[in-house]
Protein backbone atom coordinates (compact mmCIF):
# COMPACT_ATOMS: atom_id res chain seq x y z
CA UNK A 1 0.00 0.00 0.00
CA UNK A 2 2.89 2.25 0.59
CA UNK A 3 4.43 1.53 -2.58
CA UNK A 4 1.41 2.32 -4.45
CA UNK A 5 1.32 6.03 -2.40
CA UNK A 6 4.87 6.20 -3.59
CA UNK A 7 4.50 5.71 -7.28
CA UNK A 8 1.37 7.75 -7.42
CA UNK A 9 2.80 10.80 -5.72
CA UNK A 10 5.97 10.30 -7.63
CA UNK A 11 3.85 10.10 -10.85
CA UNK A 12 1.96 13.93 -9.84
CA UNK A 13 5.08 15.27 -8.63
CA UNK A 14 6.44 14.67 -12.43
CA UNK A 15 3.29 16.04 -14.13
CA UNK A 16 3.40 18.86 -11.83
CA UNK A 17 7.29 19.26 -12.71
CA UNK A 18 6.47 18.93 -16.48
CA UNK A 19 3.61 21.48 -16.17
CA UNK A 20 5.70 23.75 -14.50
CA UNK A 21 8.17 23.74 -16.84
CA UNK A 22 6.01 24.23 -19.85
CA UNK A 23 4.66 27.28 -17.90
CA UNK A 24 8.05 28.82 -17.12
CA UNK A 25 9.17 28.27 -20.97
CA UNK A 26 6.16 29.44 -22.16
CA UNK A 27 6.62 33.24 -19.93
CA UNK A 28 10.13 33.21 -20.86
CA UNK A 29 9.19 32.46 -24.48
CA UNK A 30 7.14 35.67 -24.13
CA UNK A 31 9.17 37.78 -22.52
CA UNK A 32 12.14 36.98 -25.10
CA UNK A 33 9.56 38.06 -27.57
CA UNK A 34 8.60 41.51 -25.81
CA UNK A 35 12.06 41.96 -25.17
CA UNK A 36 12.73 41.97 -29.09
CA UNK A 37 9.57 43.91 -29.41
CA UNK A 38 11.07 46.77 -27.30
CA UNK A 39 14.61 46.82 -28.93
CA UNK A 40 13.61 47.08 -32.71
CA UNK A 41 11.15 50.04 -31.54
CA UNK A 42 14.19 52.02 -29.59
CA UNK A 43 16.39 50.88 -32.98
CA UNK A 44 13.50 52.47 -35.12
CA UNK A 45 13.14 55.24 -32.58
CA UNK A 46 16.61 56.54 -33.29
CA UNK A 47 16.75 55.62 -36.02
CA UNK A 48 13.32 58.42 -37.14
CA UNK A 49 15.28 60.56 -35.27
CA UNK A 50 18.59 60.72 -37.04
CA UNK A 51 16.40 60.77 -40.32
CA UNK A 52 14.15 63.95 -38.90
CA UNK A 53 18.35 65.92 -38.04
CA UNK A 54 18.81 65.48 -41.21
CA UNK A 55 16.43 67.23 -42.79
CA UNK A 56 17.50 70.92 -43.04
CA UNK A 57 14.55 74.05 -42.49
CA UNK A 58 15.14 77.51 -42.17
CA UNK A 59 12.34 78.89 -40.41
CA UNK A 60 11.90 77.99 -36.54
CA UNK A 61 8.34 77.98 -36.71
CA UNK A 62 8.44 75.45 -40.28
CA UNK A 63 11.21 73.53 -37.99
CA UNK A 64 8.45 72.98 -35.17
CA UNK A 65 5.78 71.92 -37.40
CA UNK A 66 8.01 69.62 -39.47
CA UNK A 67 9.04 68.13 -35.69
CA UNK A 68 5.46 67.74 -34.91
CA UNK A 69 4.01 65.92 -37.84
CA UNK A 70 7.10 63.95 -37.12
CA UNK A 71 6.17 62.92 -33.99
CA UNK A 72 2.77 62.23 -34.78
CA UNK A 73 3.39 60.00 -38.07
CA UNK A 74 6.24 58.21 -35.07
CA UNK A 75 2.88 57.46 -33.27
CA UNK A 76 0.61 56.50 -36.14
CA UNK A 77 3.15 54.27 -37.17
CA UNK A 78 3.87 52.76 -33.97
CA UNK A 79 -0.10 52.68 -33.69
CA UNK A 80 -0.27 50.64 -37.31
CA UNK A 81 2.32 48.03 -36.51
CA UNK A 82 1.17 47.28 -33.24
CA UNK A 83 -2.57 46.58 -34.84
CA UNK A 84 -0.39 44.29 -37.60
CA UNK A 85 1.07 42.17 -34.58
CA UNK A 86 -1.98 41.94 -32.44
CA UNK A 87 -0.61 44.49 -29.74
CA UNK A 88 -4.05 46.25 -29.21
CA UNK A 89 -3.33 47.81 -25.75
CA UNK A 90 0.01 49.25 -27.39
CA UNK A 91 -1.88 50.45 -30.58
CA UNK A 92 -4.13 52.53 -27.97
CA UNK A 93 -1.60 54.06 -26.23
CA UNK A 94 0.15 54.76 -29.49
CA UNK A 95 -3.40 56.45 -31.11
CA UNK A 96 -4.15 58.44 -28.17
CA UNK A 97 -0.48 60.08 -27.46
CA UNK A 98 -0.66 61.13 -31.27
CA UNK A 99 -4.06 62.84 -30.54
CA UNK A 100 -2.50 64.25 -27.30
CA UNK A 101 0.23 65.93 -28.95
CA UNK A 102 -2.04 67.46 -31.60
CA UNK A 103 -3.95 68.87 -29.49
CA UNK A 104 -1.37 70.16 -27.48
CA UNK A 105 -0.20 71.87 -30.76
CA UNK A 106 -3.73 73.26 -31.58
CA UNK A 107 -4.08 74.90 -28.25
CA UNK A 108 -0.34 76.12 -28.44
CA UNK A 109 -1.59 78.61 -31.53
């Protein structure tokens, strides 16, 4: 009767250890993945960035606008790839900072 405890508990502790393990890979697996997700946006981030130096306007006021359509297109985009990947709480976030900032730029005239 003991041996039959014995093999039975040893039999749940390995399921539990297998289940376990599939739900630690599996959170790492995602977190590898969000990881990635965050690194090619800061690449793409600086990389917009460099792009938008480069450009060359005389006017400050033509500068500012050019910075802010920037910034918003940075946001739609962000917005747009986040829908294509499923990211719908990102794609939110993304949407409503571009409206934030045009607003901002509406009231600032």
């Amino acid at each position: 009767m003991v041996l039959k405890y014995k093999r039975r508990s040893s039999r749940l502790f390995s399921d539990i250890s297998a289940n376990l393990s599939t739900v630690i890979e599996s959170r790492l697996a995602d977190l590898a993945r969000d990881l990635s997700d965050e690194r090619d946006s800061s690449v793409a981030s600086v990389v917009k960035r460099v792009k938008r130096n480069e450009v060359e306007v005389k006017l400050k006021g033509n500068r500012k606008q050019y910075e802010h359509q920037q910034q918003v297109l940075d946001y739609f985009s962000e917005a747009r790839d986040s829908l294509a990947s499923a990211k719908c709480k990102k794609a939110k976030k993304a949407i409503e900072e571009g409206i934030s900032l045009t607003e901002k730029r509406i009231k600032a005239h």
